[in-house]
N, C-alpha and C. Protein backbone atom coordinates (compact mmCIF):
# COMPACT_ATOMS: atom_id res chain seq x y z
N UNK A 1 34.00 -43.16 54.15
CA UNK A 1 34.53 -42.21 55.09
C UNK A 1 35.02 -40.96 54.36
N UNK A 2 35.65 -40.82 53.12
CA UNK A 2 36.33 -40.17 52.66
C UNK A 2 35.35 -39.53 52.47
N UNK A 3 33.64 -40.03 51.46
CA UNK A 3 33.12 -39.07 51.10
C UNK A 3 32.25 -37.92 51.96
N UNK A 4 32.19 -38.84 53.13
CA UNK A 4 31.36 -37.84 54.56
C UNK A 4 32.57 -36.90 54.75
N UNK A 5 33.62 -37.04 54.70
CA UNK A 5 34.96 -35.79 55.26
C UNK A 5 34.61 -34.66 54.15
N UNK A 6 34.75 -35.17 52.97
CA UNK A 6 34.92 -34.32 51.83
C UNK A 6 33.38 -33.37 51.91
N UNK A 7 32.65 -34.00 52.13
CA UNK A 7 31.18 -33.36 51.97
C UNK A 7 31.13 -32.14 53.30
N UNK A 8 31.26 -32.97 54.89
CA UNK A 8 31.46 -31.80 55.61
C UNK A 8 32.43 -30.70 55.38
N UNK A 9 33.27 -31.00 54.47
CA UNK A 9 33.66 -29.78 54.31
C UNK A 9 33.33 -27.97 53.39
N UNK A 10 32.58 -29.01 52.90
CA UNK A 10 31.51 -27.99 52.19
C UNK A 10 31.21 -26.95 53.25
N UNK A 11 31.07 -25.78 53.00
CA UNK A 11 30.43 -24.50 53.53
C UNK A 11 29.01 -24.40 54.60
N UNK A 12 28.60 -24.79 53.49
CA UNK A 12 27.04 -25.19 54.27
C UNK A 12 26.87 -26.52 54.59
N UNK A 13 27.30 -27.42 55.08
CA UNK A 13 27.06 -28.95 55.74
C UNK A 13 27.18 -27.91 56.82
N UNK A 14 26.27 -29.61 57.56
CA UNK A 14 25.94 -28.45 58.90
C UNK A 14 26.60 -29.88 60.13
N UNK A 15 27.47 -30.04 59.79
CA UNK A 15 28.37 -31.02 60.73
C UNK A 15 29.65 -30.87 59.97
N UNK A 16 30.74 -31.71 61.08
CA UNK A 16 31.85 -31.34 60.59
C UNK A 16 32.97 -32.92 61.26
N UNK A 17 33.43 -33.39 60.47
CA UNK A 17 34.32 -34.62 61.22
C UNK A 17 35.05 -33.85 62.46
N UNK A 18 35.31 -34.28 63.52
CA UNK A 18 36.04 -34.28 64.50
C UNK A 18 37.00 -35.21 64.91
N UNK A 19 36.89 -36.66 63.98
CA UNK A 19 38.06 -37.37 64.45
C UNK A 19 37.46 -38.80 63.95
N UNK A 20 38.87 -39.73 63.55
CA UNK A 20 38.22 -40.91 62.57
C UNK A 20 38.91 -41.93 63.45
N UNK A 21 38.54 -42.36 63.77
CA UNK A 21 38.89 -43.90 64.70
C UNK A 21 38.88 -45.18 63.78
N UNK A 22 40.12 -45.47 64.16
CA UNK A 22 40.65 -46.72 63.45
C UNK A 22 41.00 -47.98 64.25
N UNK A 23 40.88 -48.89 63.92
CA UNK A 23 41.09 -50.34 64.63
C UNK A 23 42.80 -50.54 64.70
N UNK A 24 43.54 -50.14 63.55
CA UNK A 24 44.97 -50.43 63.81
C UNK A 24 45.51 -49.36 63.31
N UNK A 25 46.83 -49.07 63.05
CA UNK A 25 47.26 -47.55 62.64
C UNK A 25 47.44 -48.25 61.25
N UNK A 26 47.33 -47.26 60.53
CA UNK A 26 48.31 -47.08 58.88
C UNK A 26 47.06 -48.20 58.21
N UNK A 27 46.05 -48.07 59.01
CA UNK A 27 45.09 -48.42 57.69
C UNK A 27 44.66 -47.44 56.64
N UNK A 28 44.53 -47.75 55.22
CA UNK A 28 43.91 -46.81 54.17
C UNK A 28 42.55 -46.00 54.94
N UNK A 29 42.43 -45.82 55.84
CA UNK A 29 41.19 -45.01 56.15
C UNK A 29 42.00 -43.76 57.39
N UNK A 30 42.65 -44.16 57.88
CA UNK A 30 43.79 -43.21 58.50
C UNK A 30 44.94 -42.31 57.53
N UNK A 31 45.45 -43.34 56.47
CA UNK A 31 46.41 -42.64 55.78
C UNK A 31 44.81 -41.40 54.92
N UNK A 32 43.98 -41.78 54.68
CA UNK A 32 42.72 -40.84 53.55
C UNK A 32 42.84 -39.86 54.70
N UNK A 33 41.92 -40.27 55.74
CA UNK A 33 41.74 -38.90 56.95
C UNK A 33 42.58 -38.09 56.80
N UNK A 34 44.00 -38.60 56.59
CA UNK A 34 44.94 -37.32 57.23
C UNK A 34 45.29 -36.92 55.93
N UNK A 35 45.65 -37.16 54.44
CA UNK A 35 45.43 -36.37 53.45
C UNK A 35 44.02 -35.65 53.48
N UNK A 36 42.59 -35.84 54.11
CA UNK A 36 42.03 -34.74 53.97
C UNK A 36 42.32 -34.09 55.56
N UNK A 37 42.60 -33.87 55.78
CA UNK A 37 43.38 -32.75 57.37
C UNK A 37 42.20 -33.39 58.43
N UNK A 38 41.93 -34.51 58.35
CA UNK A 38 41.17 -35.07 59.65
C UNK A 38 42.09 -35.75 61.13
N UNK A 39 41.62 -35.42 62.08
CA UNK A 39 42.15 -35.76 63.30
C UNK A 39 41.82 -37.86 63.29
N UNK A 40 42.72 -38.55 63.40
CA UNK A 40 42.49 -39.84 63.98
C UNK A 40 43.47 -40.14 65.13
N UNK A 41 42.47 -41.30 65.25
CA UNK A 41 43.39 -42.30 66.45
C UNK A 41 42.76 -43.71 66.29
N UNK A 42 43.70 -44.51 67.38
CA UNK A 42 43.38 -46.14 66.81
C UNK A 42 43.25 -46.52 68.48
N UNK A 43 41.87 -47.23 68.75
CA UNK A 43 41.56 -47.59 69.50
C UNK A 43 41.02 -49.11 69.19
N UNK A 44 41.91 -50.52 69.19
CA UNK A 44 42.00 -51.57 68.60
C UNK A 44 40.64 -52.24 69.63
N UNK A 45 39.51 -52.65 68.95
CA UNK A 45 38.22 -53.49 69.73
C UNK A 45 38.90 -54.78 70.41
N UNK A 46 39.86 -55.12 70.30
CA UNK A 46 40.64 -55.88 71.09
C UNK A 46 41.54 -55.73 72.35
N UNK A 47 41.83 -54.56 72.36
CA UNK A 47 42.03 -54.14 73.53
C UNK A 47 41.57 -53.53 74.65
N UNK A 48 42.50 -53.94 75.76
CA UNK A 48 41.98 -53.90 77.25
C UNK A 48 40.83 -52.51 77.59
N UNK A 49 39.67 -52.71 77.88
CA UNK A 49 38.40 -51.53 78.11
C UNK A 49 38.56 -50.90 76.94
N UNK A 50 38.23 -51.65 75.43
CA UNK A 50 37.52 -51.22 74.29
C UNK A 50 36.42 -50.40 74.39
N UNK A 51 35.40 -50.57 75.35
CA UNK A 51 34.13 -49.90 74.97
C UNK A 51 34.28 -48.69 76.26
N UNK A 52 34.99 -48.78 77.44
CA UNK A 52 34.92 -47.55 78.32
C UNK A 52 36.48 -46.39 77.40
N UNK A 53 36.98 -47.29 76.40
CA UNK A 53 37.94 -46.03 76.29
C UNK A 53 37.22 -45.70 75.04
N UNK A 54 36.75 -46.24 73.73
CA UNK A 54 36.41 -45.54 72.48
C UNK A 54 35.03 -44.31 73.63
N UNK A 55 33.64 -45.00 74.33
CA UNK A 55 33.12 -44.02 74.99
C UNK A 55 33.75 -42.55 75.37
N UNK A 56 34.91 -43.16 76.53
CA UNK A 56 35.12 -41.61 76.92
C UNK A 56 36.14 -40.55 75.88
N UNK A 57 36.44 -41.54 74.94
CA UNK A 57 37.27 -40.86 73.23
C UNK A 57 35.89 -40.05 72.58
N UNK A 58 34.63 -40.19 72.67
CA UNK A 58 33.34 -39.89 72.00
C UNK A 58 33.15 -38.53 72.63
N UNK A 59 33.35 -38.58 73.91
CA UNK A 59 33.29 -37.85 75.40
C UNK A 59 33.94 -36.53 74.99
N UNK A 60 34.95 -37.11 75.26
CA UNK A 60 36.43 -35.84 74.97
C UNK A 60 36.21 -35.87 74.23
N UNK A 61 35.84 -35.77 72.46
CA UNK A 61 35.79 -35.02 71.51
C UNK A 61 34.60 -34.32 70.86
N UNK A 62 33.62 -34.05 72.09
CA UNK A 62 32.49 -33.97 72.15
C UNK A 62 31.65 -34.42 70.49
N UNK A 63 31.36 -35.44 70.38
CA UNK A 63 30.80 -36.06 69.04
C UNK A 63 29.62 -36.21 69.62
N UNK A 64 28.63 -35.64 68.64
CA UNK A 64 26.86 -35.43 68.84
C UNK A 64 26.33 -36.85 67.84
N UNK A 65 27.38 -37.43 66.75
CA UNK A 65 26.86 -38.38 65.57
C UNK A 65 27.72 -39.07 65.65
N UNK A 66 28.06 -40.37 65.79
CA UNK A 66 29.08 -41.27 65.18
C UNK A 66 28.83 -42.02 63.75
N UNK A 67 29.43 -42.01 63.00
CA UNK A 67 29.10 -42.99 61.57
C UNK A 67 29.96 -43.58 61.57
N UNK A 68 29.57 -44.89 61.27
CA UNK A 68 30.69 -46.03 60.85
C UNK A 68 30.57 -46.38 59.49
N UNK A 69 31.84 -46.56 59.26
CA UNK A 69 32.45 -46.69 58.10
C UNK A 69 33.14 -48.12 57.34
N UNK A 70 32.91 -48.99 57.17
CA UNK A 70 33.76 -50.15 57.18
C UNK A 70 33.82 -51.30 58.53
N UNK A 71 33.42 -50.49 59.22
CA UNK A 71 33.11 -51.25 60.58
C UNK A 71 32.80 -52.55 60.96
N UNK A 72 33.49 -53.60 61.04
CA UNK A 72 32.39 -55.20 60.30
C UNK A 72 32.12 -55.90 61.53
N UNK A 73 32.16 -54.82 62.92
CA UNK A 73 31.90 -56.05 64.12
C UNK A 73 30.89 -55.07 64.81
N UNK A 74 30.03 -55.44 65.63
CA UNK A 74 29.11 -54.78 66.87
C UNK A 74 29.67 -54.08 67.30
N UNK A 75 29.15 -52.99 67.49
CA UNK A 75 29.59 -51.93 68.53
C UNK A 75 28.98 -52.82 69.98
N UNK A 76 29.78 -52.21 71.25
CA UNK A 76 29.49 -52.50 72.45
C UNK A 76 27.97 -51.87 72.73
N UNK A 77 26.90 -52.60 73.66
CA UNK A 77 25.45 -52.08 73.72
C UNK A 77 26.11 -51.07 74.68
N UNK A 78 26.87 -50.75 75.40
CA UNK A 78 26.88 -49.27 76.37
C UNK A 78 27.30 -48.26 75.28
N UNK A 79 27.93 -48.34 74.22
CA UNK A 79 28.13 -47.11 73.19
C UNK A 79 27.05 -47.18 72.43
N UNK A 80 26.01 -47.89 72.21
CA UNK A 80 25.10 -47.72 71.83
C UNK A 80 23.71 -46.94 72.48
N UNK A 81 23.78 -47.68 73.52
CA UNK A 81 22.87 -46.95 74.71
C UNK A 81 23.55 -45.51 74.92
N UNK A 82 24.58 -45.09 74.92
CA UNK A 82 24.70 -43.65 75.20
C UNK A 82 24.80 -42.44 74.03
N UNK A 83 24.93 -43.49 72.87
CA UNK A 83 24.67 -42.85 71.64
C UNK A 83 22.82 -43.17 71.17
N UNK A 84 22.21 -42.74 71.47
CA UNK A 84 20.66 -43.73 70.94
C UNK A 84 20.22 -42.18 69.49
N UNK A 85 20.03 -43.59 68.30
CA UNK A 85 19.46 -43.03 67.33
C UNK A 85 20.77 -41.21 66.65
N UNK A 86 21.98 -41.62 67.41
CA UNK A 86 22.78 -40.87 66.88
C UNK A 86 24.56 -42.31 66.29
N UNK A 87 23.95 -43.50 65.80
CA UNK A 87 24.76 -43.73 65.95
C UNK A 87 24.62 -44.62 64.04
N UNK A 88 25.31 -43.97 62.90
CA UNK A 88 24.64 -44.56 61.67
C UNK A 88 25.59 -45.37 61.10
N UNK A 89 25.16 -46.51 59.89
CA UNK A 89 26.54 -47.50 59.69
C UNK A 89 25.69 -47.47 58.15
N UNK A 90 26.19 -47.61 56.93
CA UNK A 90 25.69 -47.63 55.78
C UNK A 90 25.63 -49.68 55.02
N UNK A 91 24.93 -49.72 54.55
CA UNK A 91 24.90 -51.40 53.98
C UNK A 91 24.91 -51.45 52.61
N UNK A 92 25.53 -52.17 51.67
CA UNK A 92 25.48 -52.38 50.43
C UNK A 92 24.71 -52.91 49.94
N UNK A 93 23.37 -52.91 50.10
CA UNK A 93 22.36 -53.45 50.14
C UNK A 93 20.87 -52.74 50.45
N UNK A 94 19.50 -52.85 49.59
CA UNK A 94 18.48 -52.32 50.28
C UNK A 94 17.74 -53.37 51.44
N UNK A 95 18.23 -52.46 52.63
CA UNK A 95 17.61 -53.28 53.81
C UNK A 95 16.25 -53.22 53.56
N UNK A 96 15.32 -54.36 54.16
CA UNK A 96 16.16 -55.28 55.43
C UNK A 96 16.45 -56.61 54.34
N UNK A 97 16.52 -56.44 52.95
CA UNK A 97 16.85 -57.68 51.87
C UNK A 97 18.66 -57.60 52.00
N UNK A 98 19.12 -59.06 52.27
CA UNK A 98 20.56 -59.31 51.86
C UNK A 98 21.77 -58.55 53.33
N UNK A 99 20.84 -58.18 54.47
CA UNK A 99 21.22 -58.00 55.85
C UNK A 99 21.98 -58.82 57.12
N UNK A 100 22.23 -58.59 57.94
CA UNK A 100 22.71 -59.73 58.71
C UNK A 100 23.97 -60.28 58.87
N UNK A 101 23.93 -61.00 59.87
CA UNK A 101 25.43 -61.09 60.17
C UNK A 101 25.99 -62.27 58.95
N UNK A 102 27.15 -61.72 58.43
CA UNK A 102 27.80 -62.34 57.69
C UNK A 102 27.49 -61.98 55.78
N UNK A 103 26.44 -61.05 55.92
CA UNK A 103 26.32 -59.87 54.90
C UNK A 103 27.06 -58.66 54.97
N UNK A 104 28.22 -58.91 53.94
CA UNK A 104 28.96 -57.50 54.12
C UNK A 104 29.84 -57.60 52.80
N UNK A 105 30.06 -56.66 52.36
CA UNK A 105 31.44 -57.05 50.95
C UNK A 105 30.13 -57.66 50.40
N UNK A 106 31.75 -58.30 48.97
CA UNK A 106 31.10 -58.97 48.20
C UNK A 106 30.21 -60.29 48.37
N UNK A 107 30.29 -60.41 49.94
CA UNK A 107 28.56 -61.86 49.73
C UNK A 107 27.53 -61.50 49.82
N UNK A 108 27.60 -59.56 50.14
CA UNK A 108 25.75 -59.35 49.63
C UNK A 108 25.83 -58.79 47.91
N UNK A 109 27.00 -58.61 47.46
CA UNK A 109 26.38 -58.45 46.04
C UNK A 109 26.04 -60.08 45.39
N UNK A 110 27.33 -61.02 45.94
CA UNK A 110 26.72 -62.31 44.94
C UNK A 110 25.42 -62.93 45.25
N UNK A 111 25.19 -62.82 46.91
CA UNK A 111 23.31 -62.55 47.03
C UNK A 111 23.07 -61.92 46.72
N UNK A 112 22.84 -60.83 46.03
CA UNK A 112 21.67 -59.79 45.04
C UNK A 112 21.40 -60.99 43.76
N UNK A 113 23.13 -61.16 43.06
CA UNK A 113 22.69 -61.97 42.14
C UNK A 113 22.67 -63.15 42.00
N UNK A 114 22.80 -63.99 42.81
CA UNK A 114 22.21 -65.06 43.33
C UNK A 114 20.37 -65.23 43.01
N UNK A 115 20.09 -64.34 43.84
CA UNK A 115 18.65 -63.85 44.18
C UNK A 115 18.10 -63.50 42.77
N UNK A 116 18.79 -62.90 41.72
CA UNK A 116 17.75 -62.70 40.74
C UNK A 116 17.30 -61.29 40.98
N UNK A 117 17.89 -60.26 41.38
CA UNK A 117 17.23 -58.72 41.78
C UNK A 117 17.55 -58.38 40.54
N UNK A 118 16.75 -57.33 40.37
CA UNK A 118 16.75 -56.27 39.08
C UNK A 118 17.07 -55.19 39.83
N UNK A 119 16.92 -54.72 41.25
CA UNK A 119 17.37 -53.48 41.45
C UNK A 119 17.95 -53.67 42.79
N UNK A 120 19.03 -53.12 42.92
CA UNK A 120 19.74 -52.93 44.80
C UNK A 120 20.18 -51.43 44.84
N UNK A 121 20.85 -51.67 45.52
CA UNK A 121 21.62 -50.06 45.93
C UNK A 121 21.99 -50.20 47.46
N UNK A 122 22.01 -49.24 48.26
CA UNK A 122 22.69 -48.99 49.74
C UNK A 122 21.48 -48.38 50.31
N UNK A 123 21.94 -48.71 52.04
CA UNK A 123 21.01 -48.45 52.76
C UNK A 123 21.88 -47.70 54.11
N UNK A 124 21.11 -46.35 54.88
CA UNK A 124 21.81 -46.02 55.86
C UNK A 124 20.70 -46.27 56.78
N UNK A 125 21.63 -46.58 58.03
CA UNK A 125 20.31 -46.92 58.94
C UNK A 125 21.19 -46.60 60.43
N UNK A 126 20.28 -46.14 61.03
CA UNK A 126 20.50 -46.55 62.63
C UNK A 126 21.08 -47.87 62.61
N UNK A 127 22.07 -47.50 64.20
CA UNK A 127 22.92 -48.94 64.65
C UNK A 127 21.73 -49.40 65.80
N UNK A 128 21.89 -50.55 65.32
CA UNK A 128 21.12 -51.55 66.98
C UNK A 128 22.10 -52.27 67.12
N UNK A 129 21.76 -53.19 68.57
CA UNK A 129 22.38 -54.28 68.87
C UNK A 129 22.70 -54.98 68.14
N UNK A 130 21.85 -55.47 66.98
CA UNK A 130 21.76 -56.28 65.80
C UNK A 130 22.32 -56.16 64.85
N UNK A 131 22.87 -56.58 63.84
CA UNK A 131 23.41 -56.27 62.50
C UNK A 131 22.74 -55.91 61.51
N UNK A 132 22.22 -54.52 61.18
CA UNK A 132 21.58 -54.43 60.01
C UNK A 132 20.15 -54.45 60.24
N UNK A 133 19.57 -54.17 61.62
CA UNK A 133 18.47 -54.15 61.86
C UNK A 133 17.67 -53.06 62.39
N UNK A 134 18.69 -51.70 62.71
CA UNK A 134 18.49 -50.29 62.95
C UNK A 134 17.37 -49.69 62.32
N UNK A 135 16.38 -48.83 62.54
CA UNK A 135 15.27 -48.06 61.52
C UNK A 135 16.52 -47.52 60.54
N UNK A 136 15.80 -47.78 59.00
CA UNK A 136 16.37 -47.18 57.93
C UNK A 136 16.10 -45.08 57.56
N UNK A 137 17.08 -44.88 57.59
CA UNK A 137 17.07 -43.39 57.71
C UNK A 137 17.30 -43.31 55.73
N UNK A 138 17.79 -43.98 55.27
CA UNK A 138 17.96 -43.51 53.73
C UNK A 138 18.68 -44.58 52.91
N UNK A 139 17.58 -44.74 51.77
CA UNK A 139 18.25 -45.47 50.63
C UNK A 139 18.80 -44.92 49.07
N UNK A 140 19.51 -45.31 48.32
CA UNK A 140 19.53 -44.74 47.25
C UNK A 140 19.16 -46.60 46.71
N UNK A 141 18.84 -46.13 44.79
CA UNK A 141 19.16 -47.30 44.20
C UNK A 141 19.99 -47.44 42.99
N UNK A 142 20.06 -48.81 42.57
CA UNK A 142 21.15 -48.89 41.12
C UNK A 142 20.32 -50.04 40.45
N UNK A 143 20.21 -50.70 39.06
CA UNK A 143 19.88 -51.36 38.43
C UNK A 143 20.86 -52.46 38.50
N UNK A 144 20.14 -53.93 38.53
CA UNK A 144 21.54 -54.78 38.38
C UNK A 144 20.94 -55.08 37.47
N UNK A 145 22.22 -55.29 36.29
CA UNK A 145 22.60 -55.34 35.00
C UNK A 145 22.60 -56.64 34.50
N UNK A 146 22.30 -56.98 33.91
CA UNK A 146 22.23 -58.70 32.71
C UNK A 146 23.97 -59.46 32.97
N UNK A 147 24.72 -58.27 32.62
CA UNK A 147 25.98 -59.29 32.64
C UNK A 147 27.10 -58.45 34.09
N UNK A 148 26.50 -58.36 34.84
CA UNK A 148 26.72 -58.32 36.27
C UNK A 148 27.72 -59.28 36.84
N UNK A 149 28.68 -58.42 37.72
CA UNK A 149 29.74 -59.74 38.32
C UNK A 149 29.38 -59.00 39.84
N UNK A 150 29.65 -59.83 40.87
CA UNK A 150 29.77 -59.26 42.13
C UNK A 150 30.42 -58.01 42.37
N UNK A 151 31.75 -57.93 41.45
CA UNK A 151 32.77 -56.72 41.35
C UNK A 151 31.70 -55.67 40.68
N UNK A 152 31.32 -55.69 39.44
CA UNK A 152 30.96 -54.48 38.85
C UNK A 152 29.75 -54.14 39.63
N UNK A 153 29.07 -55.14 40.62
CA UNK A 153 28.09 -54.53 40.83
C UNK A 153 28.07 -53.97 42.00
N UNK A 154 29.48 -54.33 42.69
CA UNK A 154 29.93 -53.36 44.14
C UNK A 154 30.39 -51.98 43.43
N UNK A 155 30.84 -52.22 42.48
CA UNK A 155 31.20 -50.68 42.06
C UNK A 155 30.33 -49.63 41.97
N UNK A 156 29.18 -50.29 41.41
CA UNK A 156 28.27 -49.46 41.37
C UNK A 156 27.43 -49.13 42.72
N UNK A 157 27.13 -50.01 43.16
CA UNK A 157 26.47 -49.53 44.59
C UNK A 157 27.61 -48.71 45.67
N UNK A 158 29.00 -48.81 45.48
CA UNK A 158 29.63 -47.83 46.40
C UNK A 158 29.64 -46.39 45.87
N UNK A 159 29.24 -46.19 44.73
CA UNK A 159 29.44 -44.81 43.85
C UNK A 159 27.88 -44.49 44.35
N UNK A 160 26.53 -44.94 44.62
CA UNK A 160 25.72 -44.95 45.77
C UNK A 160 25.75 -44.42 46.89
N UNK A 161 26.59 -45.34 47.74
CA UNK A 161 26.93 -45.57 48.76
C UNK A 161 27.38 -43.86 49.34
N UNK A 162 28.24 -43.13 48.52
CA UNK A 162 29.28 -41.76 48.48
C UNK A 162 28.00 -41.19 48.31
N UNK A 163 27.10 -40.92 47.82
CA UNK A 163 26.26 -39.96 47.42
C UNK A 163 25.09 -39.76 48.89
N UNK A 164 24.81 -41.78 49.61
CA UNK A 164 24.01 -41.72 50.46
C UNK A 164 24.12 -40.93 51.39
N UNK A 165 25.31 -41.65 52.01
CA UNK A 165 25.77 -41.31 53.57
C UNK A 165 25.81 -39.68 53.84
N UNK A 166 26.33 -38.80 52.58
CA UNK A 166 26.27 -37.78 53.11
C UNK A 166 24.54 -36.76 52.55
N UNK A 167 24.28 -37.98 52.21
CA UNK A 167 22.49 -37.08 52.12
C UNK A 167 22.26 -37.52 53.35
N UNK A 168 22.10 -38.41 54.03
CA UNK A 168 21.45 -38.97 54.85
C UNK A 168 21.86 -38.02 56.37
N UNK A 169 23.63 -38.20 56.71
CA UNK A 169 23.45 -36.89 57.43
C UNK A 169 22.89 -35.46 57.00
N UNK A 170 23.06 -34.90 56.13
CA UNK A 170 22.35 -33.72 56.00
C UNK A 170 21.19 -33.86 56.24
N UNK A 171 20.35 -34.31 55.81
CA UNK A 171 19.12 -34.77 55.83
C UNK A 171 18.34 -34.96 57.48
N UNK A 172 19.40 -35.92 58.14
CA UNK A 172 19.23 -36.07 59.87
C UNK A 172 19.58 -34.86 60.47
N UNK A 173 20.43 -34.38 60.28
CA UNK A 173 20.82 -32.65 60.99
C UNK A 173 19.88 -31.75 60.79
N UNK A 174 19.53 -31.10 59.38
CA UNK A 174 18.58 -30.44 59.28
C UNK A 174 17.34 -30.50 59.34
N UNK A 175 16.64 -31.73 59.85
CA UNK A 175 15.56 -31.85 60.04
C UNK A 175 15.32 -31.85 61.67
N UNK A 176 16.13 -31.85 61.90
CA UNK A 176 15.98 -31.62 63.93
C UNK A 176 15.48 -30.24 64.25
């Protein structure tokens, strides 16, 4: 999240955050937003008309892109259906390898090395209904290393990860 804020703020990005939605208040992704001067609010997926209030929150702040950030549950299919092919979530992982529900964090790096990969990296993709099954809009990659731990090798794919997300919007904006 931090690095999509920091990037729209660049001159020439051709989008701009409008507002970071959080599941509870005074999470590290609310306290970041508002050291970089971003607008949030906390609209908890547990509470009463989750998907008609984050919607008409999308509404009122007129948002053309949503990206999720950390996000580890389904979006509702009516915010999906009214967002179509504007709605992106990034994976630590090259999809569609090491995807799926219950792939997230560190159990898709210890599946990379589990698996025996020589190369991973991150993937941005369209949201579907599904977890991790959206058309892929952009990958980067990283080498996994001989003496590799799950940790060093999330490190490296999130230093990835910062570089993707905001190619990938640029990339989707200016090509429209």
């Amino acid at each position: 999240m931090a690095a999509i804020i920091r990037a729209t703020q660049e001159p020439n990005f051709p989008a701009q955050v409008a507002l970071v939605v959080t599941p509870t208040e005074n999470t590290p992704a609310a306290e970041t937003a508002k050291i970089l001067s971003t607008s949030t609010l906390t609209i908890s997926p547990q509470g009463p008309n989750y998907s008609k209030t984050l919607l008409q929150t999308l509404y009122d702040h007129q948002i053309n892109l949503v990206c999720l950030a950390g996000f580890m549950t389904l979006l509702p299919l009516e915010i999906i259906q009214a967002f179509p092919d504007r709605i992106l979530n990034i994976h630590p992982a090259l999809l569609p390898s090491f995807g799926g529900k219950g792939m997230y964090g560190i159990h898709v790096h210890r599946a990379v090395l589990a698996a025996g990969a020589e190369t991973t990296g991150c993937t941005v993709h369209f949201v579907s209904e599904r977890y991790d099954e959206g058309a892929i809009l952009h990958q980067r990659t990283c080498p996994v290393l001989p003496d590799d731990t799950p940790e060093t090798l999330a490190a490296r794919v999130l230093e990835q990860e910062h570089i993707a997300y905001p190619e990938a919007i640029y990339n989707l904006l200016t090509s429209q």
